[in-house]
Protein backbone atom coordinates (compact mmCIF):
# COMPACT_ATOMS: atom_id res chain seq x y z
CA UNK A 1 68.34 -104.27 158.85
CA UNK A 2 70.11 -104.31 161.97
CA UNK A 3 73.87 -104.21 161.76
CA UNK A 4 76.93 -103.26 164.15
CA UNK A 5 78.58 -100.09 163.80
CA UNK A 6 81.62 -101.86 163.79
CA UNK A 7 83.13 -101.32 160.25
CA UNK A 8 84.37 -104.55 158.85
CA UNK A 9 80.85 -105.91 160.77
CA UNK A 10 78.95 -103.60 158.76
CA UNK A 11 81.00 -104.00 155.84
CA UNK A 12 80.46 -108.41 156.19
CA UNK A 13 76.85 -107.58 156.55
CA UNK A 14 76.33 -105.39 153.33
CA UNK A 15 78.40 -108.11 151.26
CA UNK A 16 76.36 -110.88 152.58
CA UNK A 17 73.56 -108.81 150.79
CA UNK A 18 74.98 -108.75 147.72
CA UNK A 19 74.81 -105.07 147.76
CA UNK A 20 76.80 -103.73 144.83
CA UNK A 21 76.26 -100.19 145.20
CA UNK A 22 75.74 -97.23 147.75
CA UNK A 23 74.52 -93.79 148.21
CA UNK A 24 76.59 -91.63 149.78
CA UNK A 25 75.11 -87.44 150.58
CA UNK A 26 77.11 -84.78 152.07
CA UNK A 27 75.12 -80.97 153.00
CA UNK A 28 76.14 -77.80 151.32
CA UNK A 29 75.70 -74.25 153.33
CA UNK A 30 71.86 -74.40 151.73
CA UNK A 31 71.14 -77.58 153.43
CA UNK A 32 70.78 -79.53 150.39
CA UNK A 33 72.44 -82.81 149.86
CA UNK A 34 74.96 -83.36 147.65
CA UNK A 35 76.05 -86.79 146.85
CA UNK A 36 77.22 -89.76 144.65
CA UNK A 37 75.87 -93.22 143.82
CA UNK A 38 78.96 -95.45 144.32
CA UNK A 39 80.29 -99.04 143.58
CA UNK A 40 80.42 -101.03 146.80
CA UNK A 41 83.56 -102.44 146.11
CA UNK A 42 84.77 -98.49 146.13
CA UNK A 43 82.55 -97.84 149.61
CA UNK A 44 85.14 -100.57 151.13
CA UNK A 45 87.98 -98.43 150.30
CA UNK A 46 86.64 -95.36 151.77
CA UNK A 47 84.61 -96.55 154.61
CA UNK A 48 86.93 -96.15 157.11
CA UNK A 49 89.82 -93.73 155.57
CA UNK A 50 87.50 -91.34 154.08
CA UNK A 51 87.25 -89.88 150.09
CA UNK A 52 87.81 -87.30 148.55
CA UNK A 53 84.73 -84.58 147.71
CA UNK A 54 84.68 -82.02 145.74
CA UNK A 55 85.00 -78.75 147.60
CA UNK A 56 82.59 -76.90 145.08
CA UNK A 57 79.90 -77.68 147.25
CA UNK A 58 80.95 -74.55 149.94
CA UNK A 59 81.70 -72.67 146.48
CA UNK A 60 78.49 -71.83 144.80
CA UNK A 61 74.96 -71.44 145.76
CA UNK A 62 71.37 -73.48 145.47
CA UNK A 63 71.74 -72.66 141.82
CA UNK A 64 75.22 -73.92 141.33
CA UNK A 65 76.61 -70.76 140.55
CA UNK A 66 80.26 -70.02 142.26
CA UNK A 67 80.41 -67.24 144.91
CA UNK A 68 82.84 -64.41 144.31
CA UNK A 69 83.79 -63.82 147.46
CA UNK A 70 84.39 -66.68 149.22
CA UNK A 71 88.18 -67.52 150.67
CA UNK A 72 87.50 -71.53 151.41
CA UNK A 73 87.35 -72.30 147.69
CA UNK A 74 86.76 -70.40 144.67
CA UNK A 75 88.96 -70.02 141.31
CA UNK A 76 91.94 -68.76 143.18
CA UNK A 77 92.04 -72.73 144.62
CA UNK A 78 91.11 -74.33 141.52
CA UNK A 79 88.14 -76.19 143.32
CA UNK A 80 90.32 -78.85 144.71
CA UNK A 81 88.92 -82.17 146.46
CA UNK A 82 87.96 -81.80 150.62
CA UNK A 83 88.78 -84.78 153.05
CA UNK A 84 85.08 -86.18 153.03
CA UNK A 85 84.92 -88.91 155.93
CA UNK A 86 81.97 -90.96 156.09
CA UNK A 87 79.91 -91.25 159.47
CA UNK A 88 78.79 -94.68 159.81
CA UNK A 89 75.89 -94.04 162.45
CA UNK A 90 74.20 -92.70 159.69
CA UNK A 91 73.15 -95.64 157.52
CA UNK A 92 70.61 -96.06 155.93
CA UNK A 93 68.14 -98.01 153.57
CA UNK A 94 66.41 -96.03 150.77
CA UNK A 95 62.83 -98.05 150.40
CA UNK A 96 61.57 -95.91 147.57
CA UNK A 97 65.27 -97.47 145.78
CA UNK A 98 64.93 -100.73 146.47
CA UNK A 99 66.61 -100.55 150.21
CA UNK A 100 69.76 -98.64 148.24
CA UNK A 101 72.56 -98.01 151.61
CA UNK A 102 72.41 -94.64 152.10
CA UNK A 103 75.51 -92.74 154.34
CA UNK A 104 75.86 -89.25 154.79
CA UNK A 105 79.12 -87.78 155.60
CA UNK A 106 80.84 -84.74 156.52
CA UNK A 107 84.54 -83.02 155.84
CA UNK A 108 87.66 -82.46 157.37
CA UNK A 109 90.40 -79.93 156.46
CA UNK A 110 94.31 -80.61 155.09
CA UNK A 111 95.41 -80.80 159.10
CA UNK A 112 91.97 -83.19 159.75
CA UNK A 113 90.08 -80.63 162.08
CA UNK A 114 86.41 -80.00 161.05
CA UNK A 115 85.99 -77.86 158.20
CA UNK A 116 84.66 -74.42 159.23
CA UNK A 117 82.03 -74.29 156.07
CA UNK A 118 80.79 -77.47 156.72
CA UNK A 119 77.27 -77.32 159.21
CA UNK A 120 77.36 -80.89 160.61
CA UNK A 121 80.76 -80.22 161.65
CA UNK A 122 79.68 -77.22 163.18
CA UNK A 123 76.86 -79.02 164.74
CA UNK A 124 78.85 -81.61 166.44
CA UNK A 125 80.92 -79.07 167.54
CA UNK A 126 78.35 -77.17 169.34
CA UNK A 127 76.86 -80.42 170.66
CA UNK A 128 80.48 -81.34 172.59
CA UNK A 129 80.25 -78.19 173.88
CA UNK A 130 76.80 -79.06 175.69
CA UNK A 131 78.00 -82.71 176.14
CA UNK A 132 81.19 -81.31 178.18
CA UNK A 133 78.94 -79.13 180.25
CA UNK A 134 77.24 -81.94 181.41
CA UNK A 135 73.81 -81.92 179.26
CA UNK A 136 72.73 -84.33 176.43
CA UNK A 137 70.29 -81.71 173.70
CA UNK A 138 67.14 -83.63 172.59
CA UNK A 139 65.52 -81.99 169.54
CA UNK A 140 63.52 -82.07 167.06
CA UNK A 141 62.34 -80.36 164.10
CA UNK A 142 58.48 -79.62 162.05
CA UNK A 143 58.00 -78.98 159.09
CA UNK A 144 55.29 -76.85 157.10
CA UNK A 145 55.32 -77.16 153.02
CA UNK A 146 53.60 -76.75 150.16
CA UNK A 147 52.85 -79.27 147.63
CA UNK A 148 51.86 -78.59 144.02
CA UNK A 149 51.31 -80.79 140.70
CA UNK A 150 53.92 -81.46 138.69
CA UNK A 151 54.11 -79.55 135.83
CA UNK A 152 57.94 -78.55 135.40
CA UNK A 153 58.04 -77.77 131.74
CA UNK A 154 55.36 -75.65 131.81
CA UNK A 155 56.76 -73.85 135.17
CA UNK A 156 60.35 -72.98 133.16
CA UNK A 157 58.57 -71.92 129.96
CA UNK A 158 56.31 -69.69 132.68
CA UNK A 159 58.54 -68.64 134.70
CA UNK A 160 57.40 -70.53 137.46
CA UNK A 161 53.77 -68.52 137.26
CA UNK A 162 51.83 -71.95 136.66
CA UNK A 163 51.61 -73.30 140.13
CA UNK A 164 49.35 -75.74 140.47
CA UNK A 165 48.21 -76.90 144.47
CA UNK A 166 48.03 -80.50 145.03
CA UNK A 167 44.72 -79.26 146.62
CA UNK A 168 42.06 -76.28 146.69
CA UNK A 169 40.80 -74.23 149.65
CA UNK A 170 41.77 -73.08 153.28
CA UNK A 171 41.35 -76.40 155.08
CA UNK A 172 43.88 -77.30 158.57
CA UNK A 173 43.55 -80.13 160.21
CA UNK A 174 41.32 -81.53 157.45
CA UNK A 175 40.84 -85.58 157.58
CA UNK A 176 38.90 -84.77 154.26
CA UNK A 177 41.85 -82.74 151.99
CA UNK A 178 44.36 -85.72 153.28
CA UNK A 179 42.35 -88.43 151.95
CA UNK A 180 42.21 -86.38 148.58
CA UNK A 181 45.97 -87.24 148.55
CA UNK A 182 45.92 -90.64 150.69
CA UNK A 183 48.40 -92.50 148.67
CA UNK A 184 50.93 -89.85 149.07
CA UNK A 185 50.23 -88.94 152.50
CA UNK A 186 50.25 -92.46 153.48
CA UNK A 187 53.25 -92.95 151.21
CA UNK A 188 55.53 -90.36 153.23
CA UNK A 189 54.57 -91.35 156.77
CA UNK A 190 55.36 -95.02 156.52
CA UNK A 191 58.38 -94.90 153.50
CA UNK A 192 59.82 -92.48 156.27
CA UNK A 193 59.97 -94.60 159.27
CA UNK A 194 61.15 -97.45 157.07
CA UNK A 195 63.81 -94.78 156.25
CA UNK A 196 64.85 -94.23 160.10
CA UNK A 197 63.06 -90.94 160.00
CA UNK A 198 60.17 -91.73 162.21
CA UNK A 199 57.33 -89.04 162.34
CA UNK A 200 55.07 -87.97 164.99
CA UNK A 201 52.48 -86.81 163.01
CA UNK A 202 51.60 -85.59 159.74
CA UNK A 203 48.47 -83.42 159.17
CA UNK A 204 46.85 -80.58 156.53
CA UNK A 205 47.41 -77.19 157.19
CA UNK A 206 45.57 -73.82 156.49
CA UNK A 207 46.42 -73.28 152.69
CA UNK A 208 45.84 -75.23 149.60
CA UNK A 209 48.13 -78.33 149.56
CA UNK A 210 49.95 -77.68 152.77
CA UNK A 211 51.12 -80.64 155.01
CA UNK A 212 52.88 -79.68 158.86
CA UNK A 213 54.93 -83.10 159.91
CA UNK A 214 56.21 -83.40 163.14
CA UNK A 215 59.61 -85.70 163.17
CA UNK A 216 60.08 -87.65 166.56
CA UNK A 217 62.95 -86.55 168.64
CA UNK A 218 66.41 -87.60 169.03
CA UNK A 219 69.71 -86.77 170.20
CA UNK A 220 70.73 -83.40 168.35
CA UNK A 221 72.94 -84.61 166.00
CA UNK A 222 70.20 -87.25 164.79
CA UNK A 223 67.54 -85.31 164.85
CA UNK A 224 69.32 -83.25 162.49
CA UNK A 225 70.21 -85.81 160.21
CA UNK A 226 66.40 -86.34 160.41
CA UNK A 227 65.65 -83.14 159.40
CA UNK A 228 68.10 -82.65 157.00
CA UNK A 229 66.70 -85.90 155.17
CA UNK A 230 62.78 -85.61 155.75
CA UNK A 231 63.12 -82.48 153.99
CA UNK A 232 64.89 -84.55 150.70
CA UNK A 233 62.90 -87.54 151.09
CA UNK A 234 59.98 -85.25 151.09
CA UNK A 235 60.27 -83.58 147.42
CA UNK A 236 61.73 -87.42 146.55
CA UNK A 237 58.02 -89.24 147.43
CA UNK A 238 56.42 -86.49 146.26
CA UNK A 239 57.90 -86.73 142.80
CA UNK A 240 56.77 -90.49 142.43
CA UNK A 241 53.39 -89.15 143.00
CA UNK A 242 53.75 -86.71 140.39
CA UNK A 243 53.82 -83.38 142.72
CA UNK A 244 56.55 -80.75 143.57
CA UNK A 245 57.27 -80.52 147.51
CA UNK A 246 58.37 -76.90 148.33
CA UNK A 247 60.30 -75.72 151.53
CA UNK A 248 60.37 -71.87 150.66
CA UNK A 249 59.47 -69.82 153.19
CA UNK A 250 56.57 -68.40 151.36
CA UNK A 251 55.40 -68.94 148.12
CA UNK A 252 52.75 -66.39 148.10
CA UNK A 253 51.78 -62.93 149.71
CA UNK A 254 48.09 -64.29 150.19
CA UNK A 255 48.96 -67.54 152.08
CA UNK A 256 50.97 -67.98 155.28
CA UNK A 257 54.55 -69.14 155.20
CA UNK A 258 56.18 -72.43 155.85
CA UNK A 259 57.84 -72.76 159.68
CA UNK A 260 60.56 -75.36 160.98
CA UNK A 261 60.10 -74.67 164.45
CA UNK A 262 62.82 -76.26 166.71
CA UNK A 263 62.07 -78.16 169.66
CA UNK A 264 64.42 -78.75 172.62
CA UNK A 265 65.31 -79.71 175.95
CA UNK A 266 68.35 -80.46 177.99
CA UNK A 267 68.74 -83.92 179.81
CA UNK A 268 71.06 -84.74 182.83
CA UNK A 269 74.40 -86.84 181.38
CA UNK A 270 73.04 -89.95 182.35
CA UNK A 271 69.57 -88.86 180.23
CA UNK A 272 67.01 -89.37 183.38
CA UNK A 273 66.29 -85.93 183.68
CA UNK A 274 64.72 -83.21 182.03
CA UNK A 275 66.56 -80.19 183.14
CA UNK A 276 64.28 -77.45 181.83
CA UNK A 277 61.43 -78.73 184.23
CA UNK A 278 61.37 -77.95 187.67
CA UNK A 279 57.91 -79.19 189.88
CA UNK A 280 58.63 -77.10 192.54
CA UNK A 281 58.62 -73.72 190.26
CA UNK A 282 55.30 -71.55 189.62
CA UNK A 283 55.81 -72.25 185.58
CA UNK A 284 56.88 -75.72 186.16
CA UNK A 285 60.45 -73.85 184.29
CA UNK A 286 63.75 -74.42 186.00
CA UNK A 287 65.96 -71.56 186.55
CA UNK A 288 68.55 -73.38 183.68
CA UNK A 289 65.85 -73.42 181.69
CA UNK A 290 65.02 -69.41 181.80
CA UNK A 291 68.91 -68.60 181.29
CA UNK A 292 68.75 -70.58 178.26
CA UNK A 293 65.86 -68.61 176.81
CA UNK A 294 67.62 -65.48 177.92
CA UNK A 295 70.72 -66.68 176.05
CA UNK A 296 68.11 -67.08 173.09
CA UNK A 297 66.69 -63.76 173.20
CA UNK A 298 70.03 -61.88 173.41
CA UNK A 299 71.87 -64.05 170.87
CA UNK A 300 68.75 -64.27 168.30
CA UNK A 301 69.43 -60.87 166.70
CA UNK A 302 72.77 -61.43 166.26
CA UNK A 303 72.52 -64.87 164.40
CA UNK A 304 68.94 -64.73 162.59
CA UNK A 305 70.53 -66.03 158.74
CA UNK A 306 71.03 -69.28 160.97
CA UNK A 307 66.91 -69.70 160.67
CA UNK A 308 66.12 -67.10 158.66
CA UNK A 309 68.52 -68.12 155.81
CA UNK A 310 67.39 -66.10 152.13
CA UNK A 311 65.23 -63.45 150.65
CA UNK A 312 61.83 -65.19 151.05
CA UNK A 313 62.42 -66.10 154.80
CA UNK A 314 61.61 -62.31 155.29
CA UNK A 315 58.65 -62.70 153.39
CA UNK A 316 57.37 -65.20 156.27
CA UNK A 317 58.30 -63.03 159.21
CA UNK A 318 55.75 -60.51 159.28
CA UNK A 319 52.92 -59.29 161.65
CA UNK A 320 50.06 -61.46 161.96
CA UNK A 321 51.27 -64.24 159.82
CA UNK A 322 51.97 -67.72 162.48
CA UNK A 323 55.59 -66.28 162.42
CA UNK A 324 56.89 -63.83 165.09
CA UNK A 325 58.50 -61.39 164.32
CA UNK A 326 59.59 -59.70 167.86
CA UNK A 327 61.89 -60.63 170.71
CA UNK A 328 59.69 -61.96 173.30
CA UNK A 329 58.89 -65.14 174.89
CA UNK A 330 55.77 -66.68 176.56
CA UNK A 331 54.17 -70.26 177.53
CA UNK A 332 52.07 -72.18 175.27
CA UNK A 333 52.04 -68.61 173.16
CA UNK A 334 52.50 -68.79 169.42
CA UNK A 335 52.67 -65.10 168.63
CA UNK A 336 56.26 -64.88 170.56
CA UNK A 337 59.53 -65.81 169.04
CA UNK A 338 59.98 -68.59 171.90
CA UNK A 339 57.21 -70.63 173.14
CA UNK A 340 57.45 -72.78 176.54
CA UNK A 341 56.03 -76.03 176.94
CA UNK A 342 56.65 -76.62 180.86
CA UNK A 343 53.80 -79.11 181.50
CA UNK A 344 55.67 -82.19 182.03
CA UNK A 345 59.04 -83.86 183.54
CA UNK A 346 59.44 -85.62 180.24
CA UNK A 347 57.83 -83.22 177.59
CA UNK A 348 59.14 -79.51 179.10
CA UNK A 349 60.71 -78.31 176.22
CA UNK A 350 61.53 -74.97 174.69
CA UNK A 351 59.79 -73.62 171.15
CA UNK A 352 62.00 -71.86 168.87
CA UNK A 353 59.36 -70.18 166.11
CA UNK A 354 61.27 -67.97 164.29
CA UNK A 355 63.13 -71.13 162.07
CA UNK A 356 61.34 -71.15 158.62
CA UNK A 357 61.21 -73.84 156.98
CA UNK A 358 63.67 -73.16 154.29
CA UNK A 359 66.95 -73.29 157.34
CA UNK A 360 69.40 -75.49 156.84
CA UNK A 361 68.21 -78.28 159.92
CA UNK A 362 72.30 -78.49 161.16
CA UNK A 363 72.59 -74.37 161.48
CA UNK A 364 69.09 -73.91 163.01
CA UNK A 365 70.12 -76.25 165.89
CA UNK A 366 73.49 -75.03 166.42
CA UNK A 367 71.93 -71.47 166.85
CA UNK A 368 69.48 -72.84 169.30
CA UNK A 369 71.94 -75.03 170.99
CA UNK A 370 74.52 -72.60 170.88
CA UNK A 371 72.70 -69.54 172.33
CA UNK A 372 71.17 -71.54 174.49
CA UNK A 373 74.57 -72.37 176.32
CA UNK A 374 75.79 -68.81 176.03
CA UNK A 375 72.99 -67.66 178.55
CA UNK A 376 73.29 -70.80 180.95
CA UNK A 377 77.31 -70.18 180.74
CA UNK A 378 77.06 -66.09 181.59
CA UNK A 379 74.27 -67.15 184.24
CA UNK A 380 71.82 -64.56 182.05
CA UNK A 381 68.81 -63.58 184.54
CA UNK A 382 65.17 -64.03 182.70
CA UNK A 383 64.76 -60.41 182.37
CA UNK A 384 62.54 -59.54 179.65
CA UNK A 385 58.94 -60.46 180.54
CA UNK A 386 56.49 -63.26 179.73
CA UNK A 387 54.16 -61.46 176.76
CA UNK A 388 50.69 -61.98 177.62
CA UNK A 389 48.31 -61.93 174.64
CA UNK A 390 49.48 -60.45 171.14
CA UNK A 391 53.44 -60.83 170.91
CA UNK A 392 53.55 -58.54 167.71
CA UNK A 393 52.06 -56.03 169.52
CA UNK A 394 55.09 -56.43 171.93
CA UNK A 395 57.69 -54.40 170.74
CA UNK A 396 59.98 -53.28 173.82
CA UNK A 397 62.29 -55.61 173.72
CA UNK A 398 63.17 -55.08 170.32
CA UNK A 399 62.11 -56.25 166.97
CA UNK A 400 63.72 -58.25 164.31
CA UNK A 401 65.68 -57.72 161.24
CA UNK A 402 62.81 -57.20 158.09
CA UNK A 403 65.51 -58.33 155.53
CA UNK A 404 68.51 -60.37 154.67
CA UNK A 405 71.21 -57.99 154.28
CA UNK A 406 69.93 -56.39 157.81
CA UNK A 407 70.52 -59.32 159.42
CA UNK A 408 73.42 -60.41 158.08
CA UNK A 409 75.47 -57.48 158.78
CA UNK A 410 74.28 -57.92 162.24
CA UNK A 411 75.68 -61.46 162.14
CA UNK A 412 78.74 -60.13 160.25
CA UNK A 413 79.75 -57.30 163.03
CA UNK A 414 78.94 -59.41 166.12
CA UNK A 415 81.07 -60.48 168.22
CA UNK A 416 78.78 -62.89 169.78
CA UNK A 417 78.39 -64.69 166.39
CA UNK A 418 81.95 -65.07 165.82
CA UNK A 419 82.21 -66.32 170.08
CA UNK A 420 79.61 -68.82 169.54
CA UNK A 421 80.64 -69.82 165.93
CA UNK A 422 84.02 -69.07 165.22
CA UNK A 423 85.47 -66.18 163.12
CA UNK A 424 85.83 -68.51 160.09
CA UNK A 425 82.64 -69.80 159.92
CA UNK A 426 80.90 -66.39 160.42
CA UNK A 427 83.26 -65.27 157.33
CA UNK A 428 82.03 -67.81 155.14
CA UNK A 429 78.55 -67.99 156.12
CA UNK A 430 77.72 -64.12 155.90
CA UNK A 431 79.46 -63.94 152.95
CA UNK A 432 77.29 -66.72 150.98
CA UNK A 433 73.93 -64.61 152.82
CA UNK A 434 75.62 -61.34 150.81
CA UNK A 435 76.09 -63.03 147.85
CA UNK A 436 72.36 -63.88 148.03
CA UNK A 437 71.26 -60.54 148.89
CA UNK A 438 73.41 -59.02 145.68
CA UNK A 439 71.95 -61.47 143.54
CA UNK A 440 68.31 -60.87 143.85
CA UNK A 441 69.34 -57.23 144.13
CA UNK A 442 70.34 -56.92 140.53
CA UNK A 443 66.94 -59.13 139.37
CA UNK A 444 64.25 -56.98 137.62
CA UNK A 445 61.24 -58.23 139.12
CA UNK A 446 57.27 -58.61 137.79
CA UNK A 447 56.00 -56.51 140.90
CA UNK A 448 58.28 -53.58 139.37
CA UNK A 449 57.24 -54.14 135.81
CA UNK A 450 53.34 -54.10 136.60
CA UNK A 451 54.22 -50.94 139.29
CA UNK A 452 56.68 -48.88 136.87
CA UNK A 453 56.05 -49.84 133.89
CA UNK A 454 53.49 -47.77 132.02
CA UNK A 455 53.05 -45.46 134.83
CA UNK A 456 56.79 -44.25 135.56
């Protein structure tokens, strides 16, 4: 459907379909949506003048259970509604519901400035920074995930110790483990482009029942939105096919771990050039380019929850694994933390491998983005150099954090963090990353119980 973004256009336009109800989302600190089905007749009231949201959604955690030691909302505030104000850009028609109109929307504070927990606010906010320097971000996001027949029951009576694959064996790239699953593989590549989340490609990886998808660029703010809903729409399709879509960052100790790599470039204002690309350098790299990956490499321990978000993303980073796990950088590499892709004026981009595939899509890019700038605005010189061959092996330049609560006191304590972020949002976020840490903490696991057990 095309439609203006004009809101009594788009408003005429819905009515004239008889549409009688909408979907509206909103994304907590996880990066899972949060929404509401509502009447139509209410999505005219609030389409332009906003609603109000419940603020419990910056409150608790994946598990809906309230943090204790967050300031934004809690019991002390009695959970009150936020300023939610719908973006309009963002429609939407759900194909798998019947072409349902589908908005997502973000929040606002008493005073109407962004709300510091909320990551598409931060997001745009990081993107008019770049946008007032003079660059337009294109990115884009891949996914890796594991799929698995649906047996829920049986995986809460278990404990979740039940899990099924979609398929068997240690098959990438495999044309033959696809067509085992055809009318779900088919089913997500075309439902998604109907859905405005266009993918570049869609193949098996190495593991039993793993898919890597590759959504098409965008502008960063869209291809974040892209992200954010491919990774829904995902575990959605796969449930009408009667499988479980998973996003952790590693499911098992035996099997590599899921990545979201981040792609990116900057473009000139007036989007004709590719600013990371320079024909007359060696690498084909332009010198904006290198200070951007040196803003990435000095930032990157200092904001790692941002891609590395929960216990199991630690699980994922370690040597040997398709995940890096040092600070270094090389072309067409993928044992480094950043690999360059300088081939081409229009395809030069910049790698970022460390983002698992359980970040939230909106803080991944604003720590690219965001670090990014920081080296092109201190003029930071390439210094560290290219790794050739085995980047875990390449350990001068530092390594990174092996846990959670590691790197989130680096976050906490760092004055970069707070410079690229603001203090507020550093507060909040570190704080839900401590509550996660302190919750698994107090868990008695089944790797103790079969180590201590009888033998202790």
């Amino acid at each position: 459907m095309k439609y203006t973004h004009n809101p009594s256009g788009l408003l005429k336009q819905l009515a004239e379909k008889n549409t009688t109800k909408v979907k509206l989302a909103v994304v907590d600190v996880d990066g899972i949506l949060r929404g509401k089905v509502i009447s139509f007749e209410k999505f005219k009231s609030v389409a332009e003048k906003g609603f109000g949201f419940c603020d419990v959604v910056f409150g608790w955690d994946a598990n809906d259970v309230a943090y204790d030691n967050a300031k934004i909302t809690g019991w002390h505030t009695g959970y009150p509604d936020a300023a939610a104000v719908v973006d309009l850009n963002t429609f939407r028609e759900v194909p798998w519901e019947d072409g349902l109109p589908f908005f997502l929307a973000d929040f606002r504070d008493a005073k109407g400035n962004d709300l510091p927990a909320c990551p598409r606010s931060l997001l745009k906010k990081i993107a008019k920074q770049a946008a007032d320097a003079g660059y337009i971000p294109f990115f884009s996001q891949e996914f890796e995930w594991f799929n698995f027949i649906d047996n829920t029951d049986e995986l809460y009576a278990t404990k979740f110790s039940t899990l099924k694959p979609m398929t068997n064996g240690m098959f990438g790239y495999s044309v033959l483990r696809a067509s085992q699953k055809s009318s779900f593989f088919h089913d997500l590549f075309d439902s998604l482009k109907k859905f405005n989340v266009p993918l570049e490609g869609i193949h098996t990886e190495t593991g039993p029942g793993v898919y890597e998808a590759a959504i098409l660029y965008g502008e960063i703010l869209e291809a974040a939105d892209r992200a954010v809903l491919f990774k829904s729409s995902a575990k959605e399709i796969a449930h009408r096919h009667g499988l479980i879509a998973t996003f952790m960052a590693k499911w098992n100790e035996d099997l590599p771990g899921c990545s979201g790599h981040v792609h990116q470039s900057l473009w000139s204002a007036d989007g004709k050039q590719n600013l990371f690309y320079d024909k007359k350098s060696k690498t084909n790299m332009s010198a904006l380019l290198e200070s951007y990956i040196a803003g990435q490499l000095h930032c990157l321990p200092h904001i790692l929850p941002m891609y590395a978000p929960t216990i199991n993303s630690y699980k994922r980073l370690v040597e040997g694994a398709w995940a890096p796990t040092t600070l270094t950088w090389a072309i067409d590499n993928r044992t480094t933390a950043l690999r360059v892709l300088p081939s081409g004026s229009s395809s030069a981009r910049l790698e970022t491998r460390v983002v698992g595939s359980d970040s939230n899509p909106y803080l991944a890019m604003a720590g690219c983005l965001a670090s990014g700038l920081y080296g092109i605005k201190n003029k930071l010189k390439l210094k560290t150099p290219q790794t050739i061959g085995n980047g875990y092996a390449d350990k001068k330049n530092g390594i990174l954090p092996g846990n959670l609560w590691s790197a989130t006191q680096a976050m906490k304590s760092s004055d970069i963090a707070q410079e690229l972020f603001g203090k507020d949002f550093v507060e909040h976020f570190t704080g839900t990353r401590e509550w996660e840490w302190r919750q698994f903490s107090k868990v008695v696991t089944d790797w103790e119980l079969k180590r201590y057990l009888e033998i202790i």
